[in-house]
Protein backbone atom coordinates (compact mmCIF):
# COMPACT_ATOMS: atom_id res chain seq x y z
CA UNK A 1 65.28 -46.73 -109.86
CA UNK A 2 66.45 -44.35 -112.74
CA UNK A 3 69.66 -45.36 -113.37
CA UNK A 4 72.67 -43.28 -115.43
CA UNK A 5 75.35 -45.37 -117.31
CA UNK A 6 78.64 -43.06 -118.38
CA UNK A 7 80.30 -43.84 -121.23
CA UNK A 8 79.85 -45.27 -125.02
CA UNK A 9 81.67 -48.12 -125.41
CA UNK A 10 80.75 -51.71 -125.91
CA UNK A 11 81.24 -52.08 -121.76
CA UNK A 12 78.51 -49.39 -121.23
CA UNK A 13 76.03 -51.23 -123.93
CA UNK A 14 76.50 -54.66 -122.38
CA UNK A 15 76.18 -52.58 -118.79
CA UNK A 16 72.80 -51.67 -120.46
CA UNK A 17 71.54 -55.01 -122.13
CA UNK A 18 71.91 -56.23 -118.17
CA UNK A 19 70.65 -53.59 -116.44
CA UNK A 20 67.76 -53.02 -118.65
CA UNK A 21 66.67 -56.92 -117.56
CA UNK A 22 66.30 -55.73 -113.96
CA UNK A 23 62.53 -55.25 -112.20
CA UNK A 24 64.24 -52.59 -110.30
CA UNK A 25 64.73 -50.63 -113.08
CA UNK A 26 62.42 -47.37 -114.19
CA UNK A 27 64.44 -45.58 -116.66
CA UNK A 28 67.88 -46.15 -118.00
CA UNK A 29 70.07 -43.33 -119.71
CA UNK A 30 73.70 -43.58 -121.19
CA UNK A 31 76.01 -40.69 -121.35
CA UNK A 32 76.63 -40.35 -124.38
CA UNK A 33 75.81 -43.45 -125.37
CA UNK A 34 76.28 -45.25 -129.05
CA UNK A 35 73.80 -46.84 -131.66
CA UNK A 36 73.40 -49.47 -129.36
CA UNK A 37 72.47 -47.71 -125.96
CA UNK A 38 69.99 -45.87 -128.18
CA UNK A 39 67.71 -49.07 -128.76
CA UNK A 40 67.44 -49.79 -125.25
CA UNK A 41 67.86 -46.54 -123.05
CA UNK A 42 67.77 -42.97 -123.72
CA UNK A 43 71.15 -41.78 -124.82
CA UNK A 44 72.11 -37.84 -123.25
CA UNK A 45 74.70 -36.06 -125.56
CA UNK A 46 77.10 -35.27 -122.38
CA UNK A 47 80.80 -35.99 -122.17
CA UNK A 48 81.83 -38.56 -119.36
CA UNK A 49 84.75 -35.54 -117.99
CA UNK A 50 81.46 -32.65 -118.23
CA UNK A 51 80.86 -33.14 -114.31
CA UNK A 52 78.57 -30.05 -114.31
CA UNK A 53 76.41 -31.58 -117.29
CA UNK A 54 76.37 -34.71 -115.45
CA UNK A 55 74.43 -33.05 -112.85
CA UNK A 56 71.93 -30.96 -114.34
CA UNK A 57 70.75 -34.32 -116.04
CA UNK A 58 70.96 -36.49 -113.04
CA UNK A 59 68.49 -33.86 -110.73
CA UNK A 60 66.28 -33.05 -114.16
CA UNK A 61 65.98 -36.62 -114.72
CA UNK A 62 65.55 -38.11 -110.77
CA UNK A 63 68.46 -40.01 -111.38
CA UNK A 64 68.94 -42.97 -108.52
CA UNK A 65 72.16 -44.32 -109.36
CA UNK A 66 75.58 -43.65 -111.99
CA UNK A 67 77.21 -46.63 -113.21
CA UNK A 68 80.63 -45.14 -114.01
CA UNK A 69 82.49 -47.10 -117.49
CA UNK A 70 85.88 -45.13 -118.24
CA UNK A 71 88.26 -44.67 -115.82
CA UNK A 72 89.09 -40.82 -116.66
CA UNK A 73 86.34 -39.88 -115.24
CA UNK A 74 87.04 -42.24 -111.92
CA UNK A 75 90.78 -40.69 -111.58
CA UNK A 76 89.23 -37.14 -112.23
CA UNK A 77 86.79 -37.70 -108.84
CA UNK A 78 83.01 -37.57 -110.58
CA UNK A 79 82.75 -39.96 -107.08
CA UNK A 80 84.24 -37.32 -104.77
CA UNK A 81 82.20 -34.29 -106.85
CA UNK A 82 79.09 -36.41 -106.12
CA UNK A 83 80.04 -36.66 -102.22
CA UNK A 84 81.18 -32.99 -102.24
CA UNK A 85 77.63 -31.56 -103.68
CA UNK A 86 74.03 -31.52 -101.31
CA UNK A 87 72.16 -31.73 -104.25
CA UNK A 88 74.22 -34.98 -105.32
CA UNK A 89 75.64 -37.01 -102.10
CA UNK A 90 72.75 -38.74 -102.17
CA UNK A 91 72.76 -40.40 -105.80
CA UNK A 92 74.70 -43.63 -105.12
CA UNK A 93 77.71 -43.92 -107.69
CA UNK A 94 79.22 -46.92 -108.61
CA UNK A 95 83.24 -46.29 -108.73
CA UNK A 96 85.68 -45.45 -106.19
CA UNK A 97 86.30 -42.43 -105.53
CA UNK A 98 89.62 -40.57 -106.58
CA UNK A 99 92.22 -41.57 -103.96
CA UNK A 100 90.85 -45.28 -104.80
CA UNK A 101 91.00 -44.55 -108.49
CA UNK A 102 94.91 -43.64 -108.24
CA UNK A 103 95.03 -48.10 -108.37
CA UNK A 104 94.65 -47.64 -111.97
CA UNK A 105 95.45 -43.77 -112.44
CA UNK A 106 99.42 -44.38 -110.79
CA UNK A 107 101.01 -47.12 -111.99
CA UNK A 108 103.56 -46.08 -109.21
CA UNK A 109 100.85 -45.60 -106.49
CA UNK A 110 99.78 -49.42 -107.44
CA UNK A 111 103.03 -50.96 -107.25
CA UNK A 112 103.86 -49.30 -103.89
CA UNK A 113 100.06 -50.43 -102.50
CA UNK A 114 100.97 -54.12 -103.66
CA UNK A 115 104.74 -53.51 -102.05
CA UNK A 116 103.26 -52.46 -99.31
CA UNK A 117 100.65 -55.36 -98.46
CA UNK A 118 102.64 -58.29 -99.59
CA UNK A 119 100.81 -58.57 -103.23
CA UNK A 120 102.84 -60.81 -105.88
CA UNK A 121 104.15 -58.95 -108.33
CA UNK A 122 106.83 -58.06 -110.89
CA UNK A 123 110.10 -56.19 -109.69
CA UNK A 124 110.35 -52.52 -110.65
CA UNK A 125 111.49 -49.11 -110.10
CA UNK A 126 110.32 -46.23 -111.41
CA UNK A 127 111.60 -42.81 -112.98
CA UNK A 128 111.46 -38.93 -114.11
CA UNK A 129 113.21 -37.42 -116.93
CA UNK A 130 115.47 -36.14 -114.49
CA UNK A 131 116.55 -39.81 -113.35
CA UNK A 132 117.21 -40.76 -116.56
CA UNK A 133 120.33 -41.86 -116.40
CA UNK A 134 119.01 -43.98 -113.32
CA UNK A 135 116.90 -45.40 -115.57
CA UNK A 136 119.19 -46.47 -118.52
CA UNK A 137 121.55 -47.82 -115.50
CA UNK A 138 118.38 -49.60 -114.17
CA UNK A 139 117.85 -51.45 -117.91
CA UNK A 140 121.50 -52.58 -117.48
CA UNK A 141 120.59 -54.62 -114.37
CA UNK A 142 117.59 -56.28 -116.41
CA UNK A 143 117.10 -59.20 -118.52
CA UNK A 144 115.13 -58.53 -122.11
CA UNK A 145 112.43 -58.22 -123.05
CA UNK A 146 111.97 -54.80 -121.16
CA UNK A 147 108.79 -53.72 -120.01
CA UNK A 148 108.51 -49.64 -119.80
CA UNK A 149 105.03 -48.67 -118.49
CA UNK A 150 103.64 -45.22 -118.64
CA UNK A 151 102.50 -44.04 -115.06
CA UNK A 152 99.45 -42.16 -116.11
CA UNK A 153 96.69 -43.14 -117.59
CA UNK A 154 97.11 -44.10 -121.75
CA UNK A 155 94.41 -45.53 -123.27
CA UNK A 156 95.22 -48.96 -122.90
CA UNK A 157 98.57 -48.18 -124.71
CA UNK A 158 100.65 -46.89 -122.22
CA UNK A 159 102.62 -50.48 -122.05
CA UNK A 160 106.12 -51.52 -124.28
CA UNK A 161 107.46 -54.44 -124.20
CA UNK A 162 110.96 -54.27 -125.85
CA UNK A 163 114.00 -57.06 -127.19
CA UNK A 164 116.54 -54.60 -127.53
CA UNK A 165 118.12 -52.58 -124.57
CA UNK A 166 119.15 -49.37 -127.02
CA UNK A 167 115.34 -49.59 -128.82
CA UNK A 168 114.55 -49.70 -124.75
CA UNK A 169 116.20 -46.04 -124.36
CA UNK A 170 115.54 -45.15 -127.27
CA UNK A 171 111.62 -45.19 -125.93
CA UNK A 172 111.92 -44.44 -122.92
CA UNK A 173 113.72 -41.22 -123.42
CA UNK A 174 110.79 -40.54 -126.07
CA UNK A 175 108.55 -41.52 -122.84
CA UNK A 176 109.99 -39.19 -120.52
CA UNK A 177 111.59 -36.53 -122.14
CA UNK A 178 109.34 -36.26 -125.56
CA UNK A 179 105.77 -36.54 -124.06
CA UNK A 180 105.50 -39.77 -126.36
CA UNK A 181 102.24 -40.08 -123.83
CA UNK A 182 101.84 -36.82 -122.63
CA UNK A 183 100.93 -36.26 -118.61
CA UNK A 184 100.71 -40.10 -118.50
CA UNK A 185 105.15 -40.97 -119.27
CA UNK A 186 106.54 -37.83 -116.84
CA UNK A 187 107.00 -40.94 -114.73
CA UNK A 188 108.00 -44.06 -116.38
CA UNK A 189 108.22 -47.92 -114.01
CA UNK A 190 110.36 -50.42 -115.45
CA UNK A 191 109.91 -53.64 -114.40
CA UNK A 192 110.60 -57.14 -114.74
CA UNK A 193 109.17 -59.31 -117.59
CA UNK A 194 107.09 -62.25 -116.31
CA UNK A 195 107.00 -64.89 -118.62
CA UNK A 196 103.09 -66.88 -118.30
CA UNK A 197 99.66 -66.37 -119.79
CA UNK A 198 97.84 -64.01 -118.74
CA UNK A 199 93.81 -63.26 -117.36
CA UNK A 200 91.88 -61.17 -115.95
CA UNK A 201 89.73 -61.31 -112.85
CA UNK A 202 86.95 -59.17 -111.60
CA UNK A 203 85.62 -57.75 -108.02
CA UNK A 204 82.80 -56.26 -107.23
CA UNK A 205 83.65 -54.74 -103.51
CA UNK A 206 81.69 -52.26 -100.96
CA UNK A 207 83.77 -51.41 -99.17
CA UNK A 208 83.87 -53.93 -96.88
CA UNK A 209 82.92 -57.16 -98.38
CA UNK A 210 83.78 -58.48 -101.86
CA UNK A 211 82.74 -60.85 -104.41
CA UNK A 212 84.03 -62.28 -107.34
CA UNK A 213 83.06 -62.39 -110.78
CA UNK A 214 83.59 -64.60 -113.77
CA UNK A 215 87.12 -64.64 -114.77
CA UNK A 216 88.02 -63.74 -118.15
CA UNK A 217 91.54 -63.50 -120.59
CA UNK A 218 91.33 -60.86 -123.07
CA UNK A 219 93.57 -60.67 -126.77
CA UNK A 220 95.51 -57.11 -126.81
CA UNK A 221 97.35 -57.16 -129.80
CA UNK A 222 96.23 -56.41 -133.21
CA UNK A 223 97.41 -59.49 -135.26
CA UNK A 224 96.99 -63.14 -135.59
CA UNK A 225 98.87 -64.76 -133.01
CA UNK A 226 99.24 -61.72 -130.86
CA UNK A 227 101.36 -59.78 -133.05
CA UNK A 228 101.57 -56.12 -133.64
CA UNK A 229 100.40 -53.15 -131.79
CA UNK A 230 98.73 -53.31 -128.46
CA UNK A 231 95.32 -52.39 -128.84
CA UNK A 232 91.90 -51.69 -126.48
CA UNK A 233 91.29 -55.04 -126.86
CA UNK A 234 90.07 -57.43 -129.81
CA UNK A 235 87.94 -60.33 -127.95
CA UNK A 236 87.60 -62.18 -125.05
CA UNK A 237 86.75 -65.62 -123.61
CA UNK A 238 85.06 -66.61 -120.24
CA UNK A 239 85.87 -68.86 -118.43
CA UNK A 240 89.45 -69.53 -118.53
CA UNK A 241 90.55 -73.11 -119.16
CA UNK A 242 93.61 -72.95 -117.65
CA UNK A 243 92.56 -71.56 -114.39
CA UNK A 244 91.88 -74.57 -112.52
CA UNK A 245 90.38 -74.37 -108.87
CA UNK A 246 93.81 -74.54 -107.05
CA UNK A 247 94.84 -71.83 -108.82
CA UNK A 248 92.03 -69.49 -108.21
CA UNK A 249 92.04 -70.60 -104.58
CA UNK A 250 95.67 -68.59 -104.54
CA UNK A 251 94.09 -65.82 -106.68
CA UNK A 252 91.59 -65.42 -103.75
CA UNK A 253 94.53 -65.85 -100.60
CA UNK A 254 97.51 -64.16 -102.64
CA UNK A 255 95.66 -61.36 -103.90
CA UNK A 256 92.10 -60.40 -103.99
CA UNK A 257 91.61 -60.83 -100.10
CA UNK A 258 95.09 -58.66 -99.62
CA UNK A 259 94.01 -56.27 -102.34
CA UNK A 260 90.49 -56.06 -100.08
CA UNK A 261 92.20 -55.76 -96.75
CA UNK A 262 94.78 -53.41 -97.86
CA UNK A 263 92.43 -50.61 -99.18
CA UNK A 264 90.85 -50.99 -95.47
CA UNK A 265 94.12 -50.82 -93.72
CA UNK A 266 95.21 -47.70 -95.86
CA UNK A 267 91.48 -46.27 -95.22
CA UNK A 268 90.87 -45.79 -98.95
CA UNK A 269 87.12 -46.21 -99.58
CA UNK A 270 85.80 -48.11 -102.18
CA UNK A 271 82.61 -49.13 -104.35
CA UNK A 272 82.92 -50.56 -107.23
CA UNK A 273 84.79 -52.75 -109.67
CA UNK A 274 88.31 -54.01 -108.86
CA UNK A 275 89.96 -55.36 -112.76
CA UNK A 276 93.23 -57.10 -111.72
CA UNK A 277 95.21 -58.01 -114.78
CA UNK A 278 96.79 -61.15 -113.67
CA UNK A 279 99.32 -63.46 -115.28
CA UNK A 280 100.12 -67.21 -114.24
CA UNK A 281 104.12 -67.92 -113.95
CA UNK A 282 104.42 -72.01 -113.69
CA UNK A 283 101.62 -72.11 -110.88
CA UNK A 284 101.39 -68.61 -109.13
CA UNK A 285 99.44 -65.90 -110.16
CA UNK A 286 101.09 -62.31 -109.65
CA UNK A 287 99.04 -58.86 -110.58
CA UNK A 288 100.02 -56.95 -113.29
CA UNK A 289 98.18 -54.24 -112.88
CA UNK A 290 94.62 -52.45 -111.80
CA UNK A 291 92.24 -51.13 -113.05
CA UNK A 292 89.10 -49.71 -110.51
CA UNK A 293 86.54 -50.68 -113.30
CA UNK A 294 85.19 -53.30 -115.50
CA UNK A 295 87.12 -53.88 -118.87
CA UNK A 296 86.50 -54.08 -122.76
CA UNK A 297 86.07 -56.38 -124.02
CA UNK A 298 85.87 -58.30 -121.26
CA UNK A 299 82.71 -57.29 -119.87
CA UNK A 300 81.44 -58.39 -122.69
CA UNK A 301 81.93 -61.79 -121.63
CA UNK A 302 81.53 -61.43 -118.40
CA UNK A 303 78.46 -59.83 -117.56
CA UNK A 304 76.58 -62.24 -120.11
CA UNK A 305 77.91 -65.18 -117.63
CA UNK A 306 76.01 -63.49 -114.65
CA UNK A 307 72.37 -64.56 -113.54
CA UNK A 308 71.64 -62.42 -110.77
CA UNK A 309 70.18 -59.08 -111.50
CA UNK A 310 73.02 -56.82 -111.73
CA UNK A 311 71.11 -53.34 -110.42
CA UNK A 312 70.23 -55.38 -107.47
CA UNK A 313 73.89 -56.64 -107.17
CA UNK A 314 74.97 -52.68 -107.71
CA UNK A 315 72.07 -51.37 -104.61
CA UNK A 316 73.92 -54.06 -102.53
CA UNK A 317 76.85 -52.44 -103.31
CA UNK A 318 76.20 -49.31 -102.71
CA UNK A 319 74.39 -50.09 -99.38
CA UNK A 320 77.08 -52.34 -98.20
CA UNK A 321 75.21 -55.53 -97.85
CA UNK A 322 77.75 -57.52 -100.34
CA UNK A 323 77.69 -60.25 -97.63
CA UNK A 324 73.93 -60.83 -98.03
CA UNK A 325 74.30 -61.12 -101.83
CA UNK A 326 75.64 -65.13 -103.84
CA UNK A 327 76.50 -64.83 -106.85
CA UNK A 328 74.98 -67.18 -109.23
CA UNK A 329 77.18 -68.02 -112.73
CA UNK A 330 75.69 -69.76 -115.64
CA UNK A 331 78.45 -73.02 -116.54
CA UNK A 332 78.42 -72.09 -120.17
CA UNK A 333 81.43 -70.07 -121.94
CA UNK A 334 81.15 -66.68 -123.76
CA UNK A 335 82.92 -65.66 -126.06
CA UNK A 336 83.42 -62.29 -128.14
CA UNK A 337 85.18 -60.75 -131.17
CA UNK A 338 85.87 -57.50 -131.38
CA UNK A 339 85.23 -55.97 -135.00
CA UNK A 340 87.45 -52.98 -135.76
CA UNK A 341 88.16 -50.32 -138.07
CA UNK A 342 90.80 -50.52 -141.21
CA UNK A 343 93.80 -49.00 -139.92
CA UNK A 344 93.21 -48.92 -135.96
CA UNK A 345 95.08 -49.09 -133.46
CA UNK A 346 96.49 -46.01 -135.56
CA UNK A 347 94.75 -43.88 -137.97
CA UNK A 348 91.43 -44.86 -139.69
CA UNK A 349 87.88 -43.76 -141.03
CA UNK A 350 85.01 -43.03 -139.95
CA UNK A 351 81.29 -43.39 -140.99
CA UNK A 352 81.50 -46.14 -142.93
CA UNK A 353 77.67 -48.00 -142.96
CA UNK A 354 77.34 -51.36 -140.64
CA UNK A 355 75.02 -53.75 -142.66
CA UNK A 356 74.07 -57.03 -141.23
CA UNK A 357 73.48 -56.61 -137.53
CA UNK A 358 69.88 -58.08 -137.92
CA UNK A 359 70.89 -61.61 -139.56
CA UNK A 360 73.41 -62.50 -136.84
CA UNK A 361 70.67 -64.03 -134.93
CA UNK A 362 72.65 -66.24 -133.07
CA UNK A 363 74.93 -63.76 -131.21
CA UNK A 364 74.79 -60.70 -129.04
CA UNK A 365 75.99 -57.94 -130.75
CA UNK A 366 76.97 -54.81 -128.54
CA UNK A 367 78.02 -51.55 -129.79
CA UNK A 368 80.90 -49.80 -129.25
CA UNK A 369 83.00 -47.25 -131.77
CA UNK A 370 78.95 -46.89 -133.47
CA UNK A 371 76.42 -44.24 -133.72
CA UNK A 372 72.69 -43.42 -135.26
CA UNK A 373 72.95 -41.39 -138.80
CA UNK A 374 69.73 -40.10 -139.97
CA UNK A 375 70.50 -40.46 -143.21
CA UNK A 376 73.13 -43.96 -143.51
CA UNK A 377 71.81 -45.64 -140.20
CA UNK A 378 73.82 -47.44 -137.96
CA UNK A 379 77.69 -46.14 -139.13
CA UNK A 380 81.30 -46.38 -137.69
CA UNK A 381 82.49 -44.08 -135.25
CA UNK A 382 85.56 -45.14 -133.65
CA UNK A 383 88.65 -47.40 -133.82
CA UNK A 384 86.79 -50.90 -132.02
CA UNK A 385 83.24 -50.83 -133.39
CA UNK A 386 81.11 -54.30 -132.47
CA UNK A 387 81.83 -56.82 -129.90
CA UNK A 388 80.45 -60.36 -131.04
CA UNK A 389 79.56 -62.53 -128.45
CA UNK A 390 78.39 -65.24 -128.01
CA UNK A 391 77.46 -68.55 -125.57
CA UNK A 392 78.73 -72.53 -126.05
CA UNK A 393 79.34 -75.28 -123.59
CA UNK A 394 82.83 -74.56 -124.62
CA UNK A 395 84.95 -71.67 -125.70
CA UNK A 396 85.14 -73.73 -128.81
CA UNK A 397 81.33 -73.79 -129.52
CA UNK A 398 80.89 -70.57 -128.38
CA UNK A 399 83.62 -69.31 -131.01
CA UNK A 400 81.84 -70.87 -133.64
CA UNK A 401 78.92 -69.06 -132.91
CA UNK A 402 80.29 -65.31 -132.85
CA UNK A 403 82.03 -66.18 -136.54
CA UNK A 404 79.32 -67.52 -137.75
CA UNK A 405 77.76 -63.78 -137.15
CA UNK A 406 80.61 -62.27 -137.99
CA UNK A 407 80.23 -63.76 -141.16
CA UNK A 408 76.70 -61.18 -141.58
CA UNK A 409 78.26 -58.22 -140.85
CA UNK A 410 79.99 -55.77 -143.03
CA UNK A 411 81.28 -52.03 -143.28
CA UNK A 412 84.08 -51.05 -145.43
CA UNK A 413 87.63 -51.89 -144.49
CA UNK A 414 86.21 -54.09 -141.27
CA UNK A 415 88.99 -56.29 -139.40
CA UNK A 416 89.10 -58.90 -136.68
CA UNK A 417 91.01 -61.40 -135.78
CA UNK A 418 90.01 -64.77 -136.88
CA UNK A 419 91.74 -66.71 -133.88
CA UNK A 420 90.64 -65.68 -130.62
CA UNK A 421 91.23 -68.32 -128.26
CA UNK A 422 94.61 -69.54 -130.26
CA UNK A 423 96.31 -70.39 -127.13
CA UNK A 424 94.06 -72.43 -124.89
């Protein structure tokens, strides 16, 4: 199979480093791809929104199969444009198409589908800028910390989670009356904090059948004991300590199986991943939130964990025959650290040189904010630039490992944080 990968993230190079592995595979390609991709597919310089460049390559090149990364392009239908065209209905994709999408694209449209099929989660309501007034009335019922989300789609930074109730309309006036997030804040949901640790767990579903991944908990902020601004992401562990067999037994009852069902009862079709952000209260998990693909850095993790061959995993998919698939996860942990640009989650530089990479032998190193330079090599290109990972028989071990690379690298200004894994 020739097999396209969209995006240029470290998700899309660990979606490589796996799918590169498989027998099944003839030729890979990443759009656009990073320095990473490069080494081990055949990077095409087309935007993950440029549907129409997306196809020219796809018949020029015989592609088989598109592994979709982002979610923009998800929310925007590339699925349903692929359905819609002769040329391209029959190139499976891998991601829902856009009515499945609107999981992760409405944070409204999720909260109603988990309403609606008796999914645990947080209490909410949700508001325009011309309900404001609603809204501030709404804080007044609610305990702090407040949690405003954008509806739309953010970037990852959509979220605030505030003490004070006037800093609270302060924002979300800024939300829904200044653009703070553009498109994404015309509709704000407010809804209750929960108070628990949070993790993430993954579905692969066709449709029909499902099956479930590695779990994984992710670090969002930027600072040492997750402080500061909320961020893409700055490492990972897998598995989760704390999620003991009881509890994912309710994961499975409570939520994935009603997630399953109720995109069957609601006839919305889907292939592809299910991400549901998850956070334990006491003993019970409740969702909070989708996402209808994998995430960063947690794929990072979590695809490493994974024996089966993924492209065969993804034709099963596709096809429908989840049910004749088991899948097969190696005991050990992986771990990974993000390492980021000076300055990010706001404003930083670019192009600063990555030295290193080849003495941090005992890790896998995937690419993310990174690309080729003729003339400086391998140099920074975005805010999160390397995820670190690495295996142990425990998260411990495994830690040890990806700082021990980390110790290797360098580029100007570099930053991570130096206690993933703090909390378990």
């Amino acid at each position: 199979m020739n097999v396209l990968i969209l995006g240029s993230g470290g998700r899309e190079h660990t979606f490589a480093w796996k799918i590169s592995q498989s027998d099944l595979c003839d030729e890979l390609f990443v759009a656009p791809g990073n320095s990473g991709t490069r080494e081990i597919a055949t990077n095409l310089a087309i935007k993950v929104g440029d549907f129409e460049g997306i196809k020219t390559a796809v018949l020029e090149r015989n592609i088989d199969m598109v592994v979709v990364g982002p979610e923009d392009p998800l929310v925007n239908g590339i699925h349903d444009f692929f359905l819609n065209d002769p040329e391209l209905k029959g190139v499976a994709v891998i991601g829902p198409q856009s009515q499945g999408a609107m999981l992760e694209g409405s944070k409204e449209f999720a909260k109603h589908f988990m309403q609606r099929h008796g999914i645990p989660t947080a209490k909410y309501s949700s508001f325009t800028a011309e309900t404001l007034q609603e809204a501030y009335d709404f804080l007044g019922t609610m305990k702090p910390p407040y949690v405003l989300k954008a509806d739309g789609l953010a970037a990852g930074k959509g979220v605030l989670i505030i003490q004070d109730i006037d800093e609270a309309k302060q924002e979300l006036k800024k939300m829904l009356v200044d653009s703070k997030f553009g498109k994404a804040s015309q509709t704000v949901v407010i809804e209750e904090f929960l108070d628990g640790i949070e993790l993430s767990c993954f579905v692969l579903a066709d449709g029909n059948d499902y099956k479930i991944l590695p779990y994984a908990k992710d670090y969002k902020r930027i600072g040492e004991g997750d402080t500061g601004l909320n961020t893409g992401g700055m490492g990972a562990v897998s598995p989760v300590p704390f999620a003991d067999e009881q509890f994912l037994e309710k994961v499975e009852k409570r939520i994935i199986i009603p997630t399953v069902e109720g995109l069957k009862k609601d006839k919305i079709p889907f292939i592809g991943f299910i991400f549901i952000g998850l956070i334990k209260v006491g003993e019970d998990p409740l969702v909070i939130e989708y996402n209808v693909r994998m995430g960063d850095p947690e794929t990072e993790v979590v695809l490493p964990r994974i024996k089966n061959d993924l492209l065969r995993l993804l034709a099963a998919t596709h096809n429908g025959k989840l049910n004749k698939e088991r899948i097969e996860i190696i005991p050990d942990s992986v771990t990974t650290v993000m390492l980021v640009s000076g300055g990010y989650p706001e404003a930083y530089e670019k192009g600063k040189p990555i030295i290193g990479l080849d003495k941090a032998q005992e890790s896998l190193i995937f690419h993310a904010g990174a690309q080729w330079d003729q003339d400086s090599g391998i140099v920074t290109s975005g805010g999160r630039v390397m995820a670190v990972s690495s295996y142990g028989e425990t998260f411990d071990e495994a830690l040890k490992k990806s700082y021990r690379s980390i110790d290797q690298i360098r580029f100007d200004k570099m930053y991570f944080r130096s206690d993933i894994g703090f909390d378990l």
